[in-house]
N, C-alpha and C. Protein backbone atom coordinates (compact mmCIF):
# COMPACT_ATOMS: atom_id res chain seq x y z
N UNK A 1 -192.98 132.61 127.46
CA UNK A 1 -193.40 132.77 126.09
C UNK A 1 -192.42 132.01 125.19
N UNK A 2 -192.89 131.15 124.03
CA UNK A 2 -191.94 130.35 123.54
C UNK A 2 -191.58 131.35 122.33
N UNK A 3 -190.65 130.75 121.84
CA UNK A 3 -190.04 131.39 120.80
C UNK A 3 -189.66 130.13 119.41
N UNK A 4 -189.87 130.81 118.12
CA UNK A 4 -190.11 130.26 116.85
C UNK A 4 -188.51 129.41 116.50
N UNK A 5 -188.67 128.31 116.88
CA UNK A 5 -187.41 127.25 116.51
C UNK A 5 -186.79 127.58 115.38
N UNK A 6 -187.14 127.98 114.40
CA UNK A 6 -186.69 128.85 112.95
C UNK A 6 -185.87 130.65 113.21
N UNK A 7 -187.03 131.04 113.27
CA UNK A 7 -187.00 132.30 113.58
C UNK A 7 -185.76 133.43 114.43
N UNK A 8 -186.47 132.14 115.77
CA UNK A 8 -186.44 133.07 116.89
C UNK A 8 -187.25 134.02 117.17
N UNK A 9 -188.44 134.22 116.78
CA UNK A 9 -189.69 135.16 117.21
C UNK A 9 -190.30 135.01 118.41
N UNK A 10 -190.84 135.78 119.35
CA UNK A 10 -191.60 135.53 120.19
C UNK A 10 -193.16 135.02 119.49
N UNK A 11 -193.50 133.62 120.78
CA UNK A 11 -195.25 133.28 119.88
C UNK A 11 -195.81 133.66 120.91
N UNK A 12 -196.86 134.22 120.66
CA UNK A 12 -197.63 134.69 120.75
C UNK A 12 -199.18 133.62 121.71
N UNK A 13 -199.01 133.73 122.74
CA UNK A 13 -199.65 132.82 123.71
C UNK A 13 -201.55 132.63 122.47
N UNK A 14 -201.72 131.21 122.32
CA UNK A 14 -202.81 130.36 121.88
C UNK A 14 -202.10 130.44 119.96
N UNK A 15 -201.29 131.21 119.81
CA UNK A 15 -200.89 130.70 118.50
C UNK A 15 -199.80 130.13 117.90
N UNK A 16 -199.44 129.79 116.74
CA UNK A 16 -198.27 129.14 116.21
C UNK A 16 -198.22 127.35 116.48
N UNK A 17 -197.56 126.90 116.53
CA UNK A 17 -197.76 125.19 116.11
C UNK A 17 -196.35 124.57 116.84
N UNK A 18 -196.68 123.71 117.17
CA UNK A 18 -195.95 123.04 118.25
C UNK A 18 -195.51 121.58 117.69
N UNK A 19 -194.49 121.20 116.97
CA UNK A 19 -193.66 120.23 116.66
C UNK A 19 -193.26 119.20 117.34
N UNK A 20 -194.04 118.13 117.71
CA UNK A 20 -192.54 116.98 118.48
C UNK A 20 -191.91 115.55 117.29
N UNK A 21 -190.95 115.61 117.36
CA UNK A 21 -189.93 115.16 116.61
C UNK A 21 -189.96 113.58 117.12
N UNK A 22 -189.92 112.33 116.88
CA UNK A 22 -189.97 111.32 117.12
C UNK A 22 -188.50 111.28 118.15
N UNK A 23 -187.55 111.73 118.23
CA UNK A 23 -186.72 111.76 119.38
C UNK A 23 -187.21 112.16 120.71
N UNK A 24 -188.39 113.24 120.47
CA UNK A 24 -189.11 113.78 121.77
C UNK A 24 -188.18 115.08 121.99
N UNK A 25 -187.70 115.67 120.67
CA UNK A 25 -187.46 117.19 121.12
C UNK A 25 -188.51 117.90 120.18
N UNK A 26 -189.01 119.06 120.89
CA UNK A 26 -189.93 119.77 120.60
C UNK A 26 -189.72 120.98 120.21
N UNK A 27 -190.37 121.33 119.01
CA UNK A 27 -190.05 122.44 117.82
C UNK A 27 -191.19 123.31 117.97
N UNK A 28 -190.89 124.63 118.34
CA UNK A 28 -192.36 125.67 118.11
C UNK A 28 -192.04 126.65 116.95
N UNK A 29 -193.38 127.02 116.16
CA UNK A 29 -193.33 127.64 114.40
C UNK A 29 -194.05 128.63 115.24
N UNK A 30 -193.74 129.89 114.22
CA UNK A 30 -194.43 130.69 114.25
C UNK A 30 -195.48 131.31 112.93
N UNK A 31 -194.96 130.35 112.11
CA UNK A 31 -195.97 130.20 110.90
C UNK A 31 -195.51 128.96 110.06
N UNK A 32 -196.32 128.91 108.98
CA UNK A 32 -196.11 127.86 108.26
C UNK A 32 -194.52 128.03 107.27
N UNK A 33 -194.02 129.60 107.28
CA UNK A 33 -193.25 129.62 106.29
C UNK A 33 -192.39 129.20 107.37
N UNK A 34 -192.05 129.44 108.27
CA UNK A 34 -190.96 128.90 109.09
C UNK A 34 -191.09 126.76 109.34
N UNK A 35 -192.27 126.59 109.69
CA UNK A 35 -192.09 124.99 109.45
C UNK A 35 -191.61 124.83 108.33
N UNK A 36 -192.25 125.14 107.04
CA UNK A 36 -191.94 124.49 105.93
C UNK A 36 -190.22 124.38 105.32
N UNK A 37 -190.17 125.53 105.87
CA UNK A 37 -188.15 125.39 105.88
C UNK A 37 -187.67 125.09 106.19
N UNK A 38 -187.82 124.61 108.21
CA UNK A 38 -187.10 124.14 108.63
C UNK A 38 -187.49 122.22 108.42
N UNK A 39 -188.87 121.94 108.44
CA UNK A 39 -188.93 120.63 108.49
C UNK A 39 -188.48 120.05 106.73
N UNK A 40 -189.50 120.28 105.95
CA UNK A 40 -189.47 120.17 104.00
C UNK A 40 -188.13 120.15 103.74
N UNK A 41 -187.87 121.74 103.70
CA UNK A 41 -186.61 121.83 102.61
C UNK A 41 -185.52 121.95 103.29
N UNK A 42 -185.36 121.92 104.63
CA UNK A 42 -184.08 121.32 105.77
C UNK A 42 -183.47 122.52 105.42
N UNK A 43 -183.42 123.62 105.26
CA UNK A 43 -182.75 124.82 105.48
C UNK A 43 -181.97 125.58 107.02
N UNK A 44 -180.97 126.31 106.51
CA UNK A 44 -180.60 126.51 107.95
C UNK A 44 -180.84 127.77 107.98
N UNK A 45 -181.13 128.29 109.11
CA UNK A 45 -181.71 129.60 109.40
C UNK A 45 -180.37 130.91 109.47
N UNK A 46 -179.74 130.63 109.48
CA UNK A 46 -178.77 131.70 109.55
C UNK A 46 -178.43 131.95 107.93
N UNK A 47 -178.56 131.33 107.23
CA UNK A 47 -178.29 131.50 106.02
C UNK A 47 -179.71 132.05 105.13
N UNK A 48 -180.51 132.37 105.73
CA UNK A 48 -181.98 132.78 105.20
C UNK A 48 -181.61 134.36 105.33
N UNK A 49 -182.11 135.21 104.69
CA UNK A 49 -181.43 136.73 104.30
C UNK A 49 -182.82 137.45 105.59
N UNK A 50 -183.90 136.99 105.24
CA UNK A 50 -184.99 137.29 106.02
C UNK A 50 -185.36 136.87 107.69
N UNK A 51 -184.37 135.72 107.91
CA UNK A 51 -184.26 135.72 109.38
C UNK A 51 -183.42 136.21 110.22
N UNK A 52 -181.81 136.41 109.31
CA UNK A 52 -181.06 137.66 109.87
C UNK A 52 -181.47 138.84 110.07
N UNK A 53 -182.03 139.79 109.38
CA UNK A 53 -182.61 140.47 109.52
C UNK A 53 -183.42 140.83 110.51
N UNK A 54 -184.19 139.80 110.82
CA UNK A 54 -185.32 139.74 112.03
C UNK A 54 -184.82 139.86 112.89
N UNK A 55 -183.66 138.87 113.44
CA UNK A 55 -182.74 139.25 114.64
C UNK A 55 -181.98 140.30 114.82
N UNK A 56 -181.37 140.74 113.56
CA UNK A 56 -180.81 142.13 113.92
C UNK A 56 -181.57 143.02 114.72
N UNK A 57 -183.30 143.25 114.04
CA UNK A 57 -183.78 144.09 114.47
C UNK A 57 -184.55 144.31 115.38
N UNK A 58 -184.50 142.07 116.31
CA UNK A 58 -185.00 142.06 117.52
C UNK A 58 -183.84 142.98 118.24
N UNK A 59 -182.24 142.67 118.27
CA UNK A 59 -181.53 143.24 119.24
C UNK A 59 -181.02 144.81 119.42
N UNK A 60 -181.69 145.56 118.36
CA UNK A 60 -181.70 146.89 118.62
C UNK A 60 -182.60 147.32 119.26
């Protein structure tokens, strides 16, 4: 099961969007708000208040 290049979410087998990068490394979204941040506005994910979070409360 892949997991959200942004995120870190599990996707969800037939959904989410699959990225390849002209280098030939390959990016999987688990929605559009996660592409649009990481590709658009080049944001880094650890510094997003809403993706910390997510991970905290994958590892409990």
């Amino acid at each position: 099961m892949p997991k959200c290049s942004f995120c870190n979410e599990d996707i969800e087998k037939g959904t989410g969007k699959l990225y390849v990068k002209k280098d030939a490394k390959q990016l999987n979204f688990c929605s559009k708000k996660c592409e649009k941040n990481m590709l658009k506005l080049k944001r880094v994910p650890r510094k997003m208040k809403w993706v910390t979070k997510k991970k905290k409360g994958n590892k409990e």
